[in-house]
C-alpha atoms as a PDB file:
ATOM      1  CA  UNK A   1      23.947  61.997-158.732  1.00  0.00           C
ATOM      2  CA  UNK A   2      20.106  61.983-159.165  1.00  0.00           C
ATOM      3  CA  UNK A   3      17.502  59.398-157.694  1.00  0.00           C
ATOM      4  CA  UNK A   4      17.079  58.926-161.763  1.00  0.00           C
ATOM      5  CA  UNK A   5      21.084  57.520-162.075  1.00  0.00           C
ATOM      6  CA  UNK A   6      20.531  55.873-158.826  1.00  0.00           C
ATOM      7  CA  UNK A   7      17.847  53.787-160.267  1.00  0.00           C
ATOM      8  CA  UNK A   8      19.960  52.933-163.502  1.00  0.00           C
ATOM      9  CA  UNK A   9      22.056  49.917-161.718  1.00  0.00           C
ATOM     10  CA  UNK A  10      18.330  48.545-161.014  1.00  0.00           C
ATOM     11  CA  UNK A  11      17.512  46.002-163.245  1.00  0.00           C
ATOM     12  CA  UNK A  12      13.984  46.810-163.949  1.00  0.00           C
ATOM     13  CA  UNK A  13      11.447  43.751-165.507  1.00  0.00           C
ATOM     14  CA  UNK A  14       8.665  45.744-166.842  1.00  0.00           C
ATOM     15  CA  UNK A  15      10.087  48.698-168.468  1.00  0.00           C
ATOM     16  CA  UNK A  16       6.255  49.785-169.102  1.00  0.00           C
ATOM     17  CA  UNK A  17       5.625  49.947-164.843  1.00  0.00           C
ATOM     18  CA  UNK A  18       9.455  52.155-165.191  1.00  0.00           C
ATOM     19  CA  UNK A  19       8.287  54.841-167.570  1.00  0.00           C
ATOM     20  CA  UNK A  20       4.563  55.472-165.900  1.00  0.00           C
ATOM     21  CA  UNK A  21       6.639  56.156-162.548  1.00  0.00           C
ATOM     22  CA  UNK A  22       9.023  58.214-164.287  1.00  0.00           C
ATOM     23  CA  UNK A  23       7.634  59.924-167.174  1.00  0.00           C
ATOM     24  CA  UNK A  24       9.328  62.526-169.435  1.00  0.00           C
ATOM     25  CA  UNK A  25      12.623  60.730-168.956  1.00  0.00           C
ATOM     26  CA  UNK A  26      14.866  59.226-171.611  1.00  0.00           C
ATOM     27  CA  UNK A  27      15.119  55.490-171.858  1.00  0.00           C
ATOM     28  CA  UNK A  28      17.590  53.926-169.396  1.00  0.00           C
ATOM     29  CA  UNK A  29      20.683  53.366-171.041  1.00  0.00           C
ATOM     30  CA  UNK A  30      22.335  49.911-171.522  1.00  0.00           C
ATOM     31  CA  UNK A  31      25.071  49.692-168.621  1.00  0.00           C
ATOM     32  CA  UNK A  32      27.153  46.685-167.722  1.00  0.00           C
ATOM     33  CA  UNK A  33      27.436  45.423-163.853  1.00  0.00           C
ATOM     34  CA  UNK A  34      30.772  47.116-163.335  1.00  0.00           C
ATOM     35  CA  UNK A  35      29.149  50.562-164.809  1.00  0.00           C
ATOM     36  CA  UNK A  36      26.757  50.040-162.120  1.00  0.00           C
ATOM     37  CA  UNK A  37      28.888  48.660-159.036  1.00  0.00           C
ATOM     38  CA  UNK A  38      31.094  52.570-160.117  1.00  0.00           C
ATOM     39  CA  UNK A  39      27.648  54.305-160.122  1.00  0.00           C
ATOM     40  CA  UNK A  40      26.024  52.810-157.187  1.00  0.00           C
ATOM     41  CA  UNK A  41      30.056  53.650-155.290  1.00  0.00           C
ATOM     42  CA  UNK A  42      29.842  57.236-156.473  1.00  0.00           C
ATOM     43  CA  UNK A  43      26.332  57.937-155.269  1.00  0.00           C
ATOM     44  CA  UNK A  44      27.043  56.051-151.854  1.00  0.00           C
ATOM     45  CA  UNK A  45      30.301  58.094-151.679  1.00  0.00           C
ATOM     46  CA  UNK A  46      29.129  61.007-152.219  1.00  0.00           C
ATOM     47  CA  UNK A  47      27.896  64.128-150.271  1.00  0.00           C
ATOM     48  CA  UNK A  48      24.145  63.404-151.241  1.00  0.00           C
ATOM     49  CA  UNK A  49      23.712  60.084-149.847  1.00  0.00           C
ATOM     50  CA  UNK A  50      25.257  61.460-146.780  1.00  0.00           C
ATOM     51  CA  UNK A  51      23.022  64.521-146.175  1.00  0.00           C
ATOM     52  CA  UNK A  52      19.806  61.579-147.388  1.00  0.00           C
ATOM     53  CA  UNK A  53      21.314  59.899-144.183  1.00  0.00           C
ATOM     54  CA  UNK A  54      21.719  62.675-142.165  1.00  0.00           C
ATOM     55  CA  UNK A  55      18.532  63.640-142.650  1.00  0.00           C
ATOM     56  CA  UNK A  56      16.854  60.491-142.252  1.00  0.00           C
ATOM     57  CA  UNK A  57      18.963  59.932-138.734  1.00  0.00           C
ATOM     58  CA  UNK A  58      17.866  63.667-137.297  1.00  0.00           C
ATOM     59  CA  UNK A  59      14.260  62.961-138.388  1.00  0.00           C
ATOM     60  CA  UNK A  60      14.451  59.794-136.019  1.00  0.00           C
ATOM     61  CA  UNK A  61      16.214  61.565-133.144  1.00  0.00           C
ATOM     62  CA  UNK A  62      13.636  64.549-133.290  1.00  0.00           C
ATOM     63  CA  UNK A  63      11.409  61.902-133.127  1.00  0.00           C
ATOM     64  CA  UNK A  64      12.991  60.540-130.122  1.00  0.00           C
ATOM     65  CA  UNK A  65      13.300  63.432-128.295  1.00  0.00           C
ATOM     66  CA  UNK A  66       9.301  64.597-128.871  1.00  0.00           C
ATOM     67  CA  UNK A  67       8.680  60.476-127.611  1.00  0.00           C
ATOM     68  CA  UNK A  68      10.674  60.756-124.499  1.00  0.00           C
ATOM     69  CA  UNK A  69       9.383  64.413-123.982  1.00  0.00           C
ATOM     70  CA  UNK A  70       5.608  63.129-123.943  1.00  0.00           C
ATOM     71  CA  UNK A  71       6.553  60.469-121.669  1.00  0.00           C
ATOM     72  CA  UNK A  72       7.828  62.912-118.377  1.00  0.00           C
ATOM     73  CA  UNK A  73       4.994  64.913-119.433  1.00  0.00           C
ATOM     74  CA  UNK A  74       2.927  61.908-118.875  1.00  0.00           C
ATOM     75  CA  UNK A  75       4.724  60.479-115.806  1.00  0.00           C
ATOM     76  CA  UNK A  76       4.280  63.575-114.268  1.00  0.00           C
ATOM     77  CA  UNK A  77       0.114  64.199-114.901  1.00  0.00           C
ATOM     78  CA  UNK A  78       0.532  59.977-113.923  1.00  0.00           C
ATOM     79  CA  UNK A  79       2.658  61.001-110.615  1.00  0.00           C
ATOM     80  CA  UNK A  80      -0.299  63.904-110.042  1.00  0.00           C
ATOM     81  CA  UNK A  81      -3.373  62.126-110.566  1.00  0.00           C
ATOM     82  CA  UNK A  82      -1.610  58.679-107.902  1.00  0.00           C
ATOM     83  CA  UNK A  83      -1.025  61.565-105.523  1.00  0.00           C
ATOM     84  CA  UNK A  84      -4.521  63.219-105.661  1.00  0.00           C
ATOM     85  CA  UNK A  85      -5.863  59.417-105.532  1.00  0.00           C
ATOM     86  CA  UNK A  86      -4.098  58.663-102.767  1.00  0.00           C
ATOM     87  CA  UNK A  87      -5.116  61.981-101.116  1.00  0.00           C
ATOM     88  CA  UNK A  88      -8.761  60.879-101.810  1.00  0.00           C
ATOM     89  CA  UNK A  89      -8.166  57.422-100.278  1.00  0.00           C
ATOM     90  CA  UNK A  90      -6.495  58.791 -97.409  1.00  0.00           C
ATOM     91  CA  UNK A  91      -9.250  61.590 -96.745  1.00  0.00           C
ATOM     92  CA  UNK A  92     -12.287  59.081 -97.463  1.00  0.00           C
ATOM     93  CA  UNK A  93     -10.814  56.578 -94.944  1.00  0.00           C
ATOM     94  CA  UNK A  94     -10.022  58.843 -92.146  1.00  0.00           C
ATOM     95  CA  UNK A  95     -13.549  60.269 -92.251  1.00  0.00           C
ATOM     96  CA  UNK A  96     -14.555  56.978 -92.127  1.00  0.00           C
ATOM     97  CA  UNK A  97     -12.510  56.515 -89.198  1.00  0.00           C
ATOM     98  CA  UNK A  98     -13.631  59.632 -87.435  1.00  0.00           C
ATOM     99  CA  UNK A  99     -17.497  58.385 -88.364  1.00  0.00           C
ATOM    100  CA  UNK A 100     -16.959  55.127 -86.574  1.00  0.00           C
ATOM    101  CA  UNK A 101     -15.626  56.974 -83.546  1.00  0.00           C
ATOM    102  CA  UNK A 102     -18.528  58.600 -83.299  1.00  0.00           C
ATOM    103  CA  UNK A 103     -21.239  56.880 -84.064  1.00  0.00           C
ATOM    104  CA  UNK A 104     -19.633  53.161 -83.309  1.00  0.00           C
ATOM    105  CA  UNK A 105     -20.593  49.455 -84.304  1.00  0.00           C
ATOM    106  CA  UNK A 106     -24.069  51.147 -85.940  1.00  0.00           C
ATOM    107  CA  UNK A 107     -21.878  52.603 -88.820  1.00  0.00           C
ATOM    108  CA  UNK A 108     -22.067  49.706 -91.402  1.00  0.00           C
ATOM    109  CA  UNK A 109     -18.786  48.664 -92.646  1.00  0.00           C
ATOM    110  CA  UNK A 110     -16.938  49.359 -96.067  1.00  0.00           C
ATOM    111  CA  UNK A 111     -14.974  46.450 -97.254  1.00  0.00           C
ATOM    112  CA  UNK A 112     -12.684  48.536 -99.349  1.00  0.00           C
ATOM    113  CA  UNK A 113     -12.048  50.903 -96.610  1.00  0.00           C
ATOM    114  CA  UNK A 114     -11.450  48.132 -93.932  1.00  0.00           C
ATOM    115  CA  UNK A 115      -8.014  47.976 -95.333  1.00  0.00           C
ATOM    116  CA  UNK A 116      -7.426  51.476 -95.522  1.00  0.00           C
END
């Protein structure tokens, strides 16, 4: 079954706004509501709603797996970078440490290293 028999159990108000989005198609024919409930079973029972599905559902997993893939690549350049930081801290603080060995009280204090 088409999109274009799909859309037949749709009861459509302005038939004008129906044929400018589907031009070049006959007019839709008269069908009663159980025509439609039989139509609108056939197309959802039928192999071409289930590949629409099945393509809609691997589109979203793909999807997934490229989200979840860009996150461990970003935890890991995040993991990096807090080790290089922490490197820096640790490096900054024992030079510090080393310069107040040497040189004493006469080295003016860093608050954000005093914690270090």
């Amino acid at each position: 079954m088409t999109i274009y028999q799909l859309l037949m159990i749709i009861e459509v108000s302005d038939e004008d706004a129906l044929r400018r989005a589907l031009p070049r198609r006959e007019p839709w024919p008269a069908i009663g509501k159980n025509e439609k409930m039989e139509i609108l079973y056939n197309y959802l029972s039928g192999s071409e709603f289930k590949q629409r599905v099945e393509a809609i559902v691997e589109s979203f997993v793909e999807m997934q797996q490229d989200l979840q893939e860009e996150r461990r690549v970003a935890e890991r350049r995040w993991s990096k970078r807090e080790k290089q930081i922490q490197r820096v801290i640790t490096n900054t603080s024992s030079m510090y440490g080393d310069l107040q060995g040497l040189i004493g009280s006469s080295l003016r204090t860093i608050a954000a290293l005093a914690g270090c």
